[in-house]
N, C-alpha and C. Protein backbone atom coordinates (compact mmCIF):
# COMPACT_ATOMS: atom_id res chain seq x y z
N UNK A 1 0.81 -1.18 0.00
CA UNK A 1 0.00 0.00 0.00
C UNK A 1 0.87 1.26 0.00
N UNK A 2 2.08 1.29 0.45
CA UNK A 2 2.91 2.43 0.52
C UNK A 2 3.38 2.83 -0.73
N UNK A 3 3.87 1.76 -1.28
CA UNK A 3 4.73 1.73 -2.43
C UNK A 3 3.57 2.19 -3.42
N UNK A 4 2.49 1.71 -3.43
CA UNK A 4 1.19 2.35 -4.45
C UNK A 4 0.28 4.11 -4.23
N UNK A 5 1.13 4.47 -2.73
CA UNK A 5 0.76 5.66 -2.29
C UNK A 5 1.53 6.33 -3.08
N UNK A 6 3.18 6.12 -2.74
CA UNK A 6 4.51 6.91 -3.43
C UNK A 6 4.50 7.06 -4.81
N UNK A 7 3.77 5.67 -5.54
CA UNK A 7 3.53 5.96 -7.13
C UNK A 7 2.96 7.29 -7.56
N UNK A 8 1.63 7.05 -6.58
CA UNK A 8 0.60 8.05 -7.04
C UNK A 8 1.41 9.67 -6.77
N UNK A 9 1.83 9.62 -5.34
CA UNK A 9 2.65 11.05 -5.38
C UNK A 9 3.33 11.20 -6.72
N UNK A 10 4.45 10.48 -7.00
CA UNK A 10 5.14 10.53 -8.22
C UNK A 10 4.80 10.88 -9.24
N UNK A 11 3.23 10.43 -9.80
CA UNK A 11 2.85 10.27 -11.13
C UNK A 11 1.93 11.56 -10.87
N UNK A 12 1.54 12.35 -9.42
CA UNK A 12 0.45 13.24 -9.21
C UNK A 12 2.05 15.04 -9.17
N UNK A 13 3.27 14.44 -8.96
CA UNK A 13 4.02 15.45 -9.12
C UNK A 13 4.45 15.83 -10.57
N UNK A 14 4.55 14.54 -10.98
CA UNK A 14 5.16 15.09 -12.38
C UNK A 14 4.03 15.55 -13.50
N UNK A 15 2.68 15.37 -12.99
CA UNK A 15 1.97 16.06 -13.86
C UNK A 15 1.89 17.17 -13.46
N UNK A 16 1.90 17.64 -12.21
CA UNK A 16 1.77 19.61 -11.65
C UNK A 16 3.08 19.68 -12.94
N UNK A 17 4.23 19.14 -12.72
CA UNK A 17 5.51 19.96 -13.13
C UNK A 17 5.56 20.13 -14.77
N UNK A 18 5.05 19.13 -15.28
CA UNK A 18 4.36 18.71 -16.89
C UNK A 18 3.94 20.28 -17.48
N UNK A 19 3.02 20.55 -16.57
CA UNK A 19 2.36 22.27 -16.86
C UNK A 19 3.25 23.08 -16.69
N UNK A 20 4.27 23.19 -15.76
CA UNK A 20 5.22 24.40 -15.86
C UNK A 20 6.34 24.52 -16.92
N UNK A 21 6.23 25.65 -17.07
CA UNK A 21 7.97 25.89 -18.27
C UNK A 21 8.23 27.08 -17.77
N UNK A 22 9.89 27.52 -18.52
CA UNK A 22 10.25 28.54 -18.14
C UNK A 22 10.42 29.65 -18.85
N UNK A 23 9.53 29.72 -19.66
CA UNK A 23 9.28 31.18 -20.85
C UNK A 23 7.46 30.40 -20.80
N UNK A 24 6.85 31.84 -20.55
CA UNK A 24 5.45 32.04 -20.91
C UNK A 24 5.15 32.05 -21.81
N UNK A 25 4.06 31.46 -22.55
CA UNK A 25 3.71 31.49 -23.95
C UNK A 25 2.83 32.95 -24.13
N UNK A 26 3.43 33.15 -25.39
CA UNK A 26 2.72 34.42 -25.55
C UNK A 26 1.54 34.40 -26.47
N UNK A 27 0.55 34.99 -26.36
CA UNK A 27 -0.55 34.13 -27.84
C UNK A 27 0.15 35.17 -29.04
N UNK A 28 0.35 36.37 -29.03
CA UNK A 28 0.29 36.94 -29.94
C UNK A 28 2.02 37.39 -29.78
N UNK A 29 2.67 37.01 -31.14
CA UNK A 29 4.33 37.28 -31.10
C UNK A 29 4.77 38.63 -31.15
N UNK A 30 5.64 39.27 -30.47
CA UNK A 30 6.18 40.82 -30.77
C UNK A 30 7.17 40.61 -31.22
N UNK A 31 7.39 41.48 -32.75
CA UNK A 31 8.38 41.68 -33.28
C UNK A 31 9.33 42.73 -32.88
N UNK A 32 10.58 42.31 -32.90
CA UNK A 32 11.76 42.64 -32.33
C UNK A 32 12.58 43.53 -33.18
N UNK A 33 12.33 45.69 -33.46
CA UNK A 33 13.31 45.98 -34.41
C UNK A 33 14.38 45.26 -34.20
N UNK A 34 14.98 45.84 -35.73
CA UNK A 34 16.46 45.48 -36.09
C UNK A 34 17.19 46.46 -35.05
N UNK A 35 17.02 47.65 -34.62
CA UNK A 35 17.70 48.35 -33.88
C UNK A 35 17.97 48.00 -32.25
N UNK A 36 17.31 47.46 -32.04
CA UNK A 36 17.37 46.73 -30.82
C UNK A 36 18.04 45.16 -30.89
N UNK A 37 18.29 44.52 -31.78
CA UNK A 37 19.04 43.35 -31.91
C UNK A 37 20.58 43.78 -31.94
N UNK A 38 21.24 43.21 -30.68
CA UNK A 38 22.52 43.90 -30.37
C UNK A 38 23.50 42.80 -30.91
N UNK A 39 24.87 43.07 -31.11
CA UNK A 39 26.04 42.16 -31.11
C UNK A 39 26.04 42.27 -32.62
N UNK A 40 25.91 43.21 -33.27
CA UNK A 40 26.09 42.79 -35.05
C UNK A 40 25.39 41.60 -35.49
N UNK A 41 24.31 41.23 -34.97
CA UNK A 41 23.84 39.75 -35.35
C UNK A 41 23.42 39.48 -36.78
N UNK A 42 22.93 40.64 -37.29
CA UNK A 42 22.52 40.90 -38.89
C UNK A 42 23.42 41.38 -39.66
N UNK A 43 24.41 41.98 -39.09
CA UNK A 43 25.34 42.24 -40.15
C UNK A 43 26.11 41.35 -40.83
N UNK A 44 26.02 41.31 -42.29
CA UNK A 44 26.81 40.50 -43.03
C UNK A 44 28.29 40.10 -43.15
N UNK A 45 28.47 40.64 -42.32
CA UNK A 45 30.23 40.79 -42.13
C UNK A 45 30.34 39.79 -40.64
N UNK A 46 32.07 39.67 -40.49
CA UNK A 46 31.83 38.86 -38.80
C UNK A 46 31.94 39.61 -38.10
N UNK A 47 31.46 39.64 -37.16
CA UNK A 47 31.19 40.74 -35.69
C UNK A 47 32.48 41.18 -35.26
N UNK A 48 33.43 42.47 -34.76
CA UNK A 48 34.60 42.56 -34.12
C UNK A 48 35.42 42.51 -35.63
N UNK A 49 35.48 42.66 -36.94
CA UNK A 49 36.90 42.38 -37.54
C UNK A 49 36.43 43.90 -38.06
N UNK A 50 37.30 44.56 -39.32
CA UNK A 50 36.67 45.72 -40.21
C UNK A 50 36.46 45.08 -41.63
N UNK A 51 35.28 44.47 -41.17
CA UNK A 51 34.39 43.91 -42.61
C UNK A 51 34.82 42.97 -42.89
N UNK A 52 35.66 42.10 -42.23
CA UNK A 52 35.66 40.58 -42.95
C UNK A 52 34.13 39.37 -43.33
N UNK A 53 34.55 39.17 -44.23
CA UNK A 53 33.25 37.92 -45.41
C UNK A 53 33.49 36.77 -44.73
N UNK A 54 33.10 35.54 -44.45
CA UNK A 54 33.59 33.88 -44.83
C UNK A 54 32.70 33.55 -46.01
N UNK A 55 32.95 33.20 -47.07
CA UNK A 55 32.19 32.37 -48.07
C UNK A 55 32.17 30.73 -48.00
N UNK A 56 31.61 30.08 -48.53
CA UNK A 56 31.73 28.79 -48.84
C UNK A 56 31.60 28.71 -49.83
N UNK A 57 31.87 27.15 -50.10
CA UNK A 57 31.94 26.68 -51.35
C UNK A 57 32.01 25.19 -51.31
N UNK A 58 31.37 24.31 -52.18
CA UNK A 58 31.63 22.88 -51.95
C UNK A 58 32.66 22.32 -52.66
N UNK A 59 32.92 21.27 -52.67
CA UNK A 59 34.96 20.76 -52.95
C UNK A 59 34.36 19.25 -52.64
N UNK A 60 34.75 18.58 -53.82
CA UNK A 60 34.74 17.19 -53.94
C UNK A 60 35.72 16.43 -53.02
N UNK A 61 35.61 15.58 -52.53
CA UNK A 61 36.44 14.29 -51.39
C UNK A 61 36.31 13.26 -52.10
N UNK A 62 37.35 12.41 -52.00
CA UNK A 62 36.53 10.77 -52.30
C UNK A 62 36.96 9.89 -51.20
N UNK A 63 35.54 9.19 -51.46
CA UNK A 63 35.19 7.82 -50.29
C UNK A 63 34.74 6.58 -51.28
N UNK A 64 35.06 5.69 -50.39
CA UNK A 64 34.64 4.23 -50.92
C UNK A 64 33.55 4.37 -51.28
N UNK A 65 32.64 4.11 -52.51
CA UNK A 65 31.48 3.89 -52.41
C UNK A 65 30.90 2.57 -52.14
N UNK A 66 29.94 1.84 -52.18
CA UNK A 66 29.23 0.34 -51.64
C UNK A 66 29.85 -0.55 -52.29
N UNK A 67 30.05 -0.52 -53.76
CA UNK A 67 31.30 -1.17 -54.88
C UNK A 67 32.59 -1.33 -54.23
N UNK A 68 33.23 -0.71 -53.66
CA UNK A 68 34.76 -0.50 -53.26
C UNK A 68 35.29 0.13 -53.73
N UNK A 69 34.84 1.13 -54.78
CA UNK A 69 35.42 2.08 -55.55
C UNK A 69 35.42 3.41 -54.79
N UNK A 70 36.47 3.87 -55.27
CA UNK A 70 36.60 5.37 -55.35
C UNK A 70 35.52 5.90 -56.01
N UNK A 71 34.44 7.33 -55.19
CA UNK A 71 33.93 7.71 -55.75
C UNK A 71 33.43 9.90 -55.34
N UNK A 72 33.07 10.55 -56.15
CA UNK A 72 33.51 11.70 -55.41
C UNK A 72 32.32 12.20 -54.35
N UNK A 73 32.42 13.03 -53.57
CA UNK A 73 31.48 13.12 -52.18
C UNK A 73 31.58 14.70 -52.36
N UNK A 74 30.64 15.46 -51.96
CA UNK A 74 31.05 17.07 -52.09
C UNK A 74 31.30 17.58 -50.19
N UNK A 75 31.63 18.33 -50.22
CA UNK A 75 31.59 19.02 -48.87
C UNK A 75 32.06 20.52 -48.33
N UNK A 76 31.44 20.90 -47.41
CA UNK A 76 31.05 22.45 -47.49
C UNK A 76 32.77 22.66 -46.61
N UNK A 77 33.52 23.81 -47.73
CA UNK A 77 34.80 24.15 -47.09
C UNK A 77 34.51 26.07 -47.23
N UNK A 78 35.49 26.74 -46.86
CA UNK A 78 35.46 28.13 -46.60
C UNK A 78 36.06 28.40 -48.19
N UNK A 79 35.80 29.40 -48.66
CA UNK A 79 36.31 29.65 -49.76
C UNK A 79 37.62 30.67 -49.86
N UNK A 80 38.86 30.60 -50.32
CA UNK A 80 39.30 29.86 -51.09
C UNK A 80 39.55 28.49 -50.40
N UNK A 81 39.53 27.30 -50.83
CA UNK A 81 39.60 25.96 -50.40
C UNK A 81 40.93 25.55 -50.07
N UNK A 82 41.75 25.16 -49.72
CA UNK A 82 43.36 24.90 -49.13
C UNK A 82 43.05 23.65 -48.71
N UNK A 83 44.40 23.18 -48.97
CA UNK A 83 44.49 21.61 -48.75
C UNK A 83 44.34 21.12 -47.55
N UNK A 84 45.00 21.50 -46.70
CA UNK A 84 45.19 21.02 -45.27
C UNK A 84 43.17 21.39 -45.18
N UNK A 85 42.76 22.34 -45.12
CA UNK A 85 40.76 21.79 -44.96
C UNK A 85 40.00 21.25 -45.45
N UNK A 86 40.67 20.53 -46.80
CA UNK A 86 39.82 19.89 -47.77
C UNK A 86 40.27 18.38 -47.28
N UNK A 87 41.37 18.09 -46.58
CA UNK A 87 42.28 17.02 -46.17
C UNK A 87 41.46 16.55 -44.92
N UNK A 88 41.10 17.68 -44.32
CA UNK A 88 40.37 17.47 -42.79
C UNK A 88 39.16 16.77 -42.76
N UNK A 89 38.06 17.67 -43.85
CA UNK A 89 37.28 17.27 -44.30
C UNK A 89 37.03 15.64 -44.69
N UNK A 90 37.68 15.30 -45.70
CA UNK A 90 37.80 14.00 -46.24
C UNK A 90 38.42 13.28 -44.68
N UNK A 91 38.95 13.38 -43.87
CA UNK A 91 39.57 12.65 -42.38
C UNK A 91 38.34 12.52 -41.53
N UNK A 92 37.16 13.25 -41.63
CA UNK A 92 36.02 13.22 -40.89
C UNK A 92 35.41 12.03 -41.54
N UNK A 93 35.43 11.45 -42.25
CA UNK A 93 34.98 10.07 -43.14
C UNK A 93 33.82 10.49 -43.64
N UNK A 94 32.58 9.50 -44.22
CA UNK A 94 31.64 9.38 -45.07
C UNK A 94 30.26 10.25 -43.60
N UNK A 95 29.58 11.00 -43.98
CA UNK A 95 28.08 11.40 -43.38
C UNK A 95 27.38 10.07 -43.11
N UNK A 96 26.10 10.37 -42.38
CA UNK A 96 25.62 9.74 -41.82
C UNK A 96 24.74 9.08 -43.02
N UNK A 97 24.50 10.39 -44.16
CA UNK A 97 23.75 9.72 -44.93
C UNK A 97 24.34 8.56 -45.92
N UNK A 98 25.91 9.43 -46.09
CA UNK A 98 26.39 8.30 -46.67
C UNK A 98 26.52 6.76 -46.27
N UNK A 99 26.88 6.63 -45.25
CA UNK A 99 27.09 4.96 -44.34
C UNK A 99 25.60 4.45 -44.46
N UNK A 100 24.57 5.36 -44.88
CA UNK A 100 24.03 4.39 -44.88
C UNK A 100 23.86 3.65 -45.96
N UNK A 101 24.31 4.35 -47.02
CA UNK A 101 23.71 3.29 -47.97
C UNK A 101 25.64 2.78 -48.53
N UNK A 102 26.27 2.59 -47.63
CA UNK A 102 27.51 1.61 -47.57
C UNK A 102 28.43 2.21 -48.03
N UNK A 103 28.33 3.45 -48.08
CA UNK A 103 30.04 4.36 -48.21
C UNK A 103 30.41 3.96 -47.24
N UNK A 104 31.91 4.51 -46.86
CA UNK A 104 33.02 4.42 -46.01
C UNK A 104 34.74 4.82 -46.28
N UNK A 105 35.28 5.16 -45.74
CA UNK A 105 36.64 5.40 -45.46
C UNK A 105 37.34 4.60 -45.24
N UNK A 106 38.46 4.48 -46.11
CA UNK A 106 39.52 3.47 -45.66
C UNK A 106 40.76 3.90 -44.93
N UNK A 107 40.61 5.19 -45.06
CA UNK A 107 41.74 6.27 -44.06
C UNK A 107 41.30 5.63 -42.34
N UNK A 108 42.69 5.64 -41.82
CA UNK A 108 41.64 5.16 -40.26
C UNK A 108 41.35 6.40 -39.33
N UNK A 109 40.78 6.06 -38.72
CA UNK A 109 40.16 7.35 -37.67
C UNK A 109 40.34 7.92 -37.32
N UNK A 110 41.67 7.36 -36.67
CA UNK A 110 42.72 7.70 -35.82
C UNK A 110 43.74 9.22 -36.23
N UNK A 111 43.61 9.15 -37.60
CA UNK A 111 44.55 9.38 -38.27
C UNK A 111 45.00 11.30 -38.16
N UNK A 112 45.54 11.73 -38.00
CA UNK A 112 46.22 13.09 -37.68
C UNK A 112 46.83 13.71 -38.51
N UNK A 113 46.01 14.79 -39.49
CA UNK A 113 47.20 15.03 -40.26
C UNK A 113 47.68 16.41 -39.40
N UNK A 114 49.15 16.40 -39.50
CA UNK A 114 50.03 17.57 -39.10
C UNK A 114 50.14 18.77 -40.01
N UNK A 115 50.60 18.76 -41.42
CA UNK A 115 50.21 19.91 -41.81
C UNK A 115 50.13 19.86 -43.73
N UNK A 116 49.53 20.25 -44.08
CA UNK A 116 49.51 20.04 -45.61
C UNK A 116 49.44 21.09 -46.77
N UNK A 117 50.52 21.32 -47.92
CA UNK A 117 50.65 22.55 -48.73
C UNK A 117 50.77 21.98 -50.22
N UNK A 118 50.85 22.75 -50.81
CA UNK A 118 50.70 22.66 -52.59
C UNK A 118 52.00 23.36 -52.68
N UNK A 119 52.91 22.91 -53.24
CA UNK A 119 54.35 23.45 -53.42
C UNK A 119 54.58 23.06 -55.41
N UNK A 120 54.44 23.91 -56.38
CA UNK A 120 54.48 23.79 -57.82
C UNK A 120 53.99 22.24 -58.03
N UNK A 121 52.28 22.24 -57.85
CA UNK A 121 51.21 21.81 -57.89
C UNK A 121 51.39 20.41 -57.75
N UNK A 122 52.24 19.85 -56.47
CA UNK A 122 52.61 18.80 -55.68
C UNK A 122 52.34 19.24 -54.59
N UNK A 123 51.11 17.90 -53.62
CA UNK A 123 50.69 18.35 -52.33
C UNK A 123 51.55 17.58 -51.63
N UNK A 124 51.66 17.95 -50.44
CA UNK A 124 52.64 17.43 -49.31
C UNK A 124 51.91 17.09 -48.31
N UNK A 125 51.61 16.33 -47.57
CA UNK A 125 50.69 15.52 -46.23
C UNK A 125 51.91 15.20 -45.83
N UNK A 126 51.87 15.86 -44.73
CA UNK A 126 52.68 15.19 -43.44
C UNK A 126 51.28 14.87 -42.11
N UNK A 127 51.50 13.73 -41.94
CA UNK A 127 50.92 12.86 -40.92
C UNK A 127 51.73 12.49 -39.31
N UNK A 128 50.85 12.26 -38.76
CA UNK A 128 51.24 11.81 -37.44
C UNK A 128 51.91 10.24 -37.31
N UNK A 129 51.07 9.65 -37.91
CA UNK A 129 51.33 8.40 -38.31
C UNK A 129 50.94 7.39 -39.56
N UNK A 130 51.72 6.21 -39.76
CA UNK A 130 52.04 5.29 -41.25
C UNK A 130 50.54 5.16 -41.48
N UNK A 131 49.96 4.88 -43.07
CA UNK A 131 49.10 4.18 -43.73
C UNK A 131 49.80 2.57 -43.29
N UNK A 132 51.08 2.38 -43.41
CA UNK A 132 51.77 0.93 -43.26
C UNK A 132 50.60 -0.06 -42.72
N UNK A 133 50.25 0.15 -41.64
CA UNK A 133 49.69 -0.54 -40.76
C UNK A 133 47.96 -1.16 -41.52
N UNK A 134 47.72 -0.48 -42.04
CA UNK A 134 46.35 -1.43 -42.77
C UNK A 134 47.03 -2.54 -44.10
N UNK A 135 45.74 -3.16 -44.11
CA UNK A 135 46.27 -4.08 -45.20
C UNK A 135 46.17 -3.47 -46.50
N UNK A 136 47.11 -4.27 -47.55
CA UNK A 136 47.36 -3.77 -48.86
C UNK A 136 46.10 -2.70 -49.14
N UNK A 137 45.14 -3.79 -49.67
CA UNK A 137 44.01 -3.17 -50.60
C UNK A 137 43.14 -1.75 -49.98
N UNK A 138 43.45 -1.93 -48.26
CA UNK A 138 42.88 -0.62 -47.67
C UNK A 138 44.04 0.63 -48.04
N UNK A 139 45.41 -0.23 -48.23
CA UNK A 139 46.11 1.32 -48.39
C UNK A 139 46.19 1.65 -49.52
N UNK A 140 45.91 0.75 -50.39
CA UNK A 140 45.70 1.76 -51.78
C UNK A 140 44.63 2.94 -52.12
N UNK A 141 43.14 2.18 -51.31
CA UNK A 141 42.31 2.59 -51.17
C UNK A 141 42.35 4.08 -50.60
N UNK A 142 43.02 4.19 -49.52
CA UNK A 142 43.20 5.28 -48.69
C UNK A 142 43.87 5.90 -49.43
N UNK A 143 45.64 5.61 -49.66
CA UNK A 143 45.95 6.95 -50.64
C UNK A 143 45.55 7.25 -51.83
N UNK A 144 44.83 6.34 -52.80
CA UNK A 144 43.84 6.86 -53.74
C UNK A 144 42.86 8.12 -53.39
N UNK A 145 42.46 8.01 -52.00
CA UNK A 145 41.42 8.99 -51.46
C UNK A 145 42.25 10.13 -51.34
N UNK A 146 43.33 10.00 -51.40
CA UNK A 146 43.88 11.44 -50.73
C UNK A 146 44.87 12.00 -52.22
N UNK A 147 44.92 11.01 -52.57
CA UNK A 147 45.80 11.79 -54.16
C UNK A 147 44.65 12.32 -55.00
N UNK A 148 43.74 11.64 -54.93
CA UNK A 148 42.59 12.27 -56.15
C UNK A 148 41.74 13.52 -55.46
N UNK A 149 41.62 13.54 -54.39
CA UNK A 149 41.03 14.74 -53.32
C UNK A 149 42.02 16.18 -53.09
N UNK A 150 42.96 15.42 -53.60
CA UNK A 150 44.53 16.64 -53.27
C UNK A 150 44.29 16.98 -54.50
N UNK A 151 44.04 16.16 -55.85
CA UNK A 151 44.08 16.74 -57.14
C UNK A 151 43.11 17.74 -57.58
N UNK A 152 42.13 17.61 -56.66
CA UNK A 152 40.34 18.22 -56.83
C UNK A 152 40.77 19.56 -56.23
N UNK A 153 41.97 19.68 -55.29
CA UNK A 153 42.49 21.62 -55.10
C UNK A 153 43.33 22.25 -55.66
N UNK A 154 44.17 21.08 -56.28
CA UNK A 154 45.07 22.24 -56.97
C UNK A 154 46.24 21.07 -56.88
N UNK A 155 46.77 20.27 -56.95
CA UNK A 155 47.65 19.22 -56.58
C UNK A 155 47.85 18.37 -57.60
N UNK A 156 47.70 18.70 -58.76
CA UNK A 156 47.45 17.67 -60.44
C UNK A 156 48.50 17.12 -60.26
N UNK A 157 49.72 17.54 -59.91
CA UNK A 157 50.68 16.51 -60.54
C UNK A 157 50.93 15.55 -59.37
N UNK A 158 50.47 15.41 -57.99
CA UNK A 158 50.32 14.26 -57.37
C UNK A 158 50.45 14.65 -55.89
N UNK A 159 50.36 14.03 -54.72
CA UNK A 159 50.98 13.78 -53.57
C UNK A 159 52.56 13.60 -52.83
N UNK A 160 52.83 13.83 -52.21
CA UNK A 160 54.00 13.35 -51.62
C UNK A 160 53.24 13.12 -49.86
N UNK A 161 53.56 12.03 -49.32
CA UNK A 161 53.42 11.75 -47.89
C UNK A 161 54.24 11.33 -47.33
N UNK A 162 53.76 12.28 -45.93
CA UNK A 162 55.44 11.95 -44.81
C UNK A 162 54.47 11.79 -43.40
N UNK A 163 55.28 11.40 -43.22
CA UNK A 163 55.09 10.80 -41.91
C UNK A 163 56.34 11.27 -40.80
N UNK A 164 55.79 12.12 -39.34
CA UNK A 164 56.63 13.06 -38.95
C UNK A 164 57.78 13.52 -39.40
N UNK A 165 57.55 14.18 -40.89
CA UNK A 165 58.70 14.88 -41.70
C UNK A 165 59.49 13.93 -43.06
N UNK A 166 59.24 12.38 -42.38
CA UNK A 166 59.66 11.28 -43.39
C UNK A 166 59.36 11.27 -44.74
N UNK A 167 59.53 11.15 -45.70
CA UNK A 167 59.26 10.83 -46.99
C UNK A 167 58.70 9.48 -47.28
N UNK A 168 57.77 9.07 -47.33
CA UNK A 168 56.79 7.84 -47.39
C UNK A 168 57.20 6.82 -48.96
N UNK A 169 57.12 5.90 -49.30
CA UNK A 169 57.32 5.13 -50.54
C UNK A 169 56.16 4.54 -50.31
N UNK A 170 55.16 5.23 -51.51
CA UNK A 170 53.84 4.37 -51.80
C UNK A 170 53.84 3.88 -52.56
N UNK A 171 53.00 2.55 -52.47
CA UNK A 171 52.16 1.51 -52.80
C UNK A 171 50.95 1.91 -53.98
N UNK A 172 51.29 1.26 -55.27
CA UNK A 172 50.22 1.36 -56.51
C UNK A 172 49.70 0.48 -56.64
N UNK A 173 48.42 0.51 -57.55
CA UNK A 173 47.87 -0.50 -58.07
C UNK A 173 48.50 -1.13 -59.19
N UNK A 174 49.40 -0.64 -59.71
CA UNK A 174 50.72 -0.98 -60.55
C UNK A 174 51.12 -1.82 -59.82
N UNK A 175 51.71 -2.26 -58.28
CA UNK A 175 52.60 -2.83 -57.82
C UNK A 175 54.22 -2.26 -57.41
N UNK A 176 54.47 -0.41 -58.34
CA UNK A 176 55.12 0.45 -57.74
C UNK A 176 55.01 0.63 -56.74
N UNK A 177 55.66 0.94 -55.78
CA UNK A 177 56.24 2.08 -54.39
C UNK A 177 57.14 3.24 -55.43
N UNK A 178 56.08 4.34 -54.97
CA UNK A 178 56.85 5.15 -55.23
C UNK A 178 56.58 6.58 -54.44
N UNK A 179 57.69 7.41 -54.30
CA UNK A 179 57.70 8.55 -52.95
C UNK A 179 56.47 9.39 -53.07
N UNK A 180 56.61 10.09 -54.51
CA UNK A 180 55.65 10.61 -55.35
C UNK A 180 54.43 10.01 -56.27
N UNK A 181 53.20 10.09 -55.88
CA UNK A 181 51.87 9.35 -56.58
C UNK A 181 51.08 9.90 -57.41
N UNK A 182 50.56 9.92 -57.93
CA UNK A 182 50.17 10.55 -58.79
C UNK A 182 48.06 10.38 -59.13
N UNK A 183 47.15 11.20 -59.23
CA UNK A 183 46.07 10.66 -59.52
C UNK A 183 45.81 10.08 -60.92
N UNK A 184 46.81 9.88 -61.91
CA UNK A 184 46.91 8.39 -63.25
C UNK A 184 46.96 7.21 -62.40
N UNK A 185 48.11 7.41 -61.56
CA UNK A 185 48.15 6.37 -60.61
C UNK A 185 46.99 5.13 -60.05
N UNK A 186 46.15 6.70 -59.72
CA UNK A 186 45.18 5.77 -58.98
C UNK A 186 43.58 5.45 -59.56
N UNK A 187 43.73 6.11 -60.78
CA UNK A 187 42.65 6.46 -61.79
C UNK A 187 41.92 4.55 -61.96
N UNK A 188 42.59 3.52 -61.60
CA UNK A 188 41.80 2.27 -61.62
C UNK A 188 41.11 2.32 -60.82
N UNK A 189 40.88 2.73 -59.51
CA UNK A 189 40.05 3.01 -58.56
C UNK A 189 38.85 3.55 -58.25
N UNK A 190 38.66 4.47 -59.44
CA UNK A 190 37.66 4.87 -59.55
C UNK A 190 36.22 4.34 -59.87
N UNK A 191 35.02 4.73 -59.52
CA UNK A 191 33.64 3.67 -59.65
C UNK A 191 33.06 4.57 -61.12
N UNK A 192 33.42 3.42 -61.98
CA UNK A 192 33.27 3.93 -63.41
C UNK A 192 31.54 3.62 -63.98
């Protein structure tokens, strides 16, 4: 009988509390001038600089598609686009919408890049740590993703990857290792 008293308290409190909130509903809405909305909130510019813009712009990535192929993915970067954010981007792996219908990343999760530039339209990835460690077909996979995604900013004539400062010897679908890769390279990869 107690335990069926305490229910009822329980189920007789949380309906009083059910009715309360903490903003009153108003029936009829008041509009709020623009002159009274403080902090630059409408101004088109960012708040605190003298008139700075951010634009966007979308910039192709590639991810595995359900095939196993390389295939391209768009994603929202700041405009002008630079490698090291288009690099980041593609490191965040496939959306939610994508996984579902069986994209994925063969880059691992884990993965850190340190810093990345376009030097006479050869990109440079320096990493925290090796692709080494996955198996073959994931590391082709992976630096396919990152030579053809480096090529989509400005990087045509290929990749170079290091690993804390190292100079990396990659792995082709040729069966080359070579320092420098190229997106011909990896152009079998693609979901044709």
């Amino acid at each position: 009988m107690r335990r069926l008293r305490l229910l009822l308290l329980v189920v007789l409190g949380a309906l009083v509390l059910s009715g309360c909130t903490l903003v009153s509903p108003n029936a009829k809405p008041v509009t709020i001038a623009k002159s009274k909305v403080r902090f630059e909130l409408l101004s088109p510019t960012i708040p605190g600089t003298n008139g700075a813009h951010v634009r966007f712009n979308t910039q192709a990535v590639y991810i595995v598609d359900a095939t196993g192929q390389l295939s391209p993915s768009s994603r929202i970067v700041p405009t002008p686009a630079i490698l090291s954010t288009v690099i980041e981007q593609l490191l965040l792996g496939p959306s939610t919408i994508e996984r579902s219908v069986g994209d994925s990343s063969a880059l691992p999760k884990n993965l850190v890049l340190v810093s990345a530039s376009i030097h006479h339209l050869v990109g440079y990835l320096n990493f925290a740590t090796s692709l080494r460690s996955l198996p073959r077909a994931k590391q082709l996979l992976a630096i396919g993703q990152l030579v053809l995604t480096a090529d989509r900013v400005g990087a045509i004539d290929g990749i170079v990857i290091k690993v804390a400062g190292v100079i990396q010897s990659l792995p082709t679908p040729s069966g080359k290792s070579l320092p420098l890769v190229t997106p011909q390279d990896f152009e079998s990869l693609l979901d044709s």
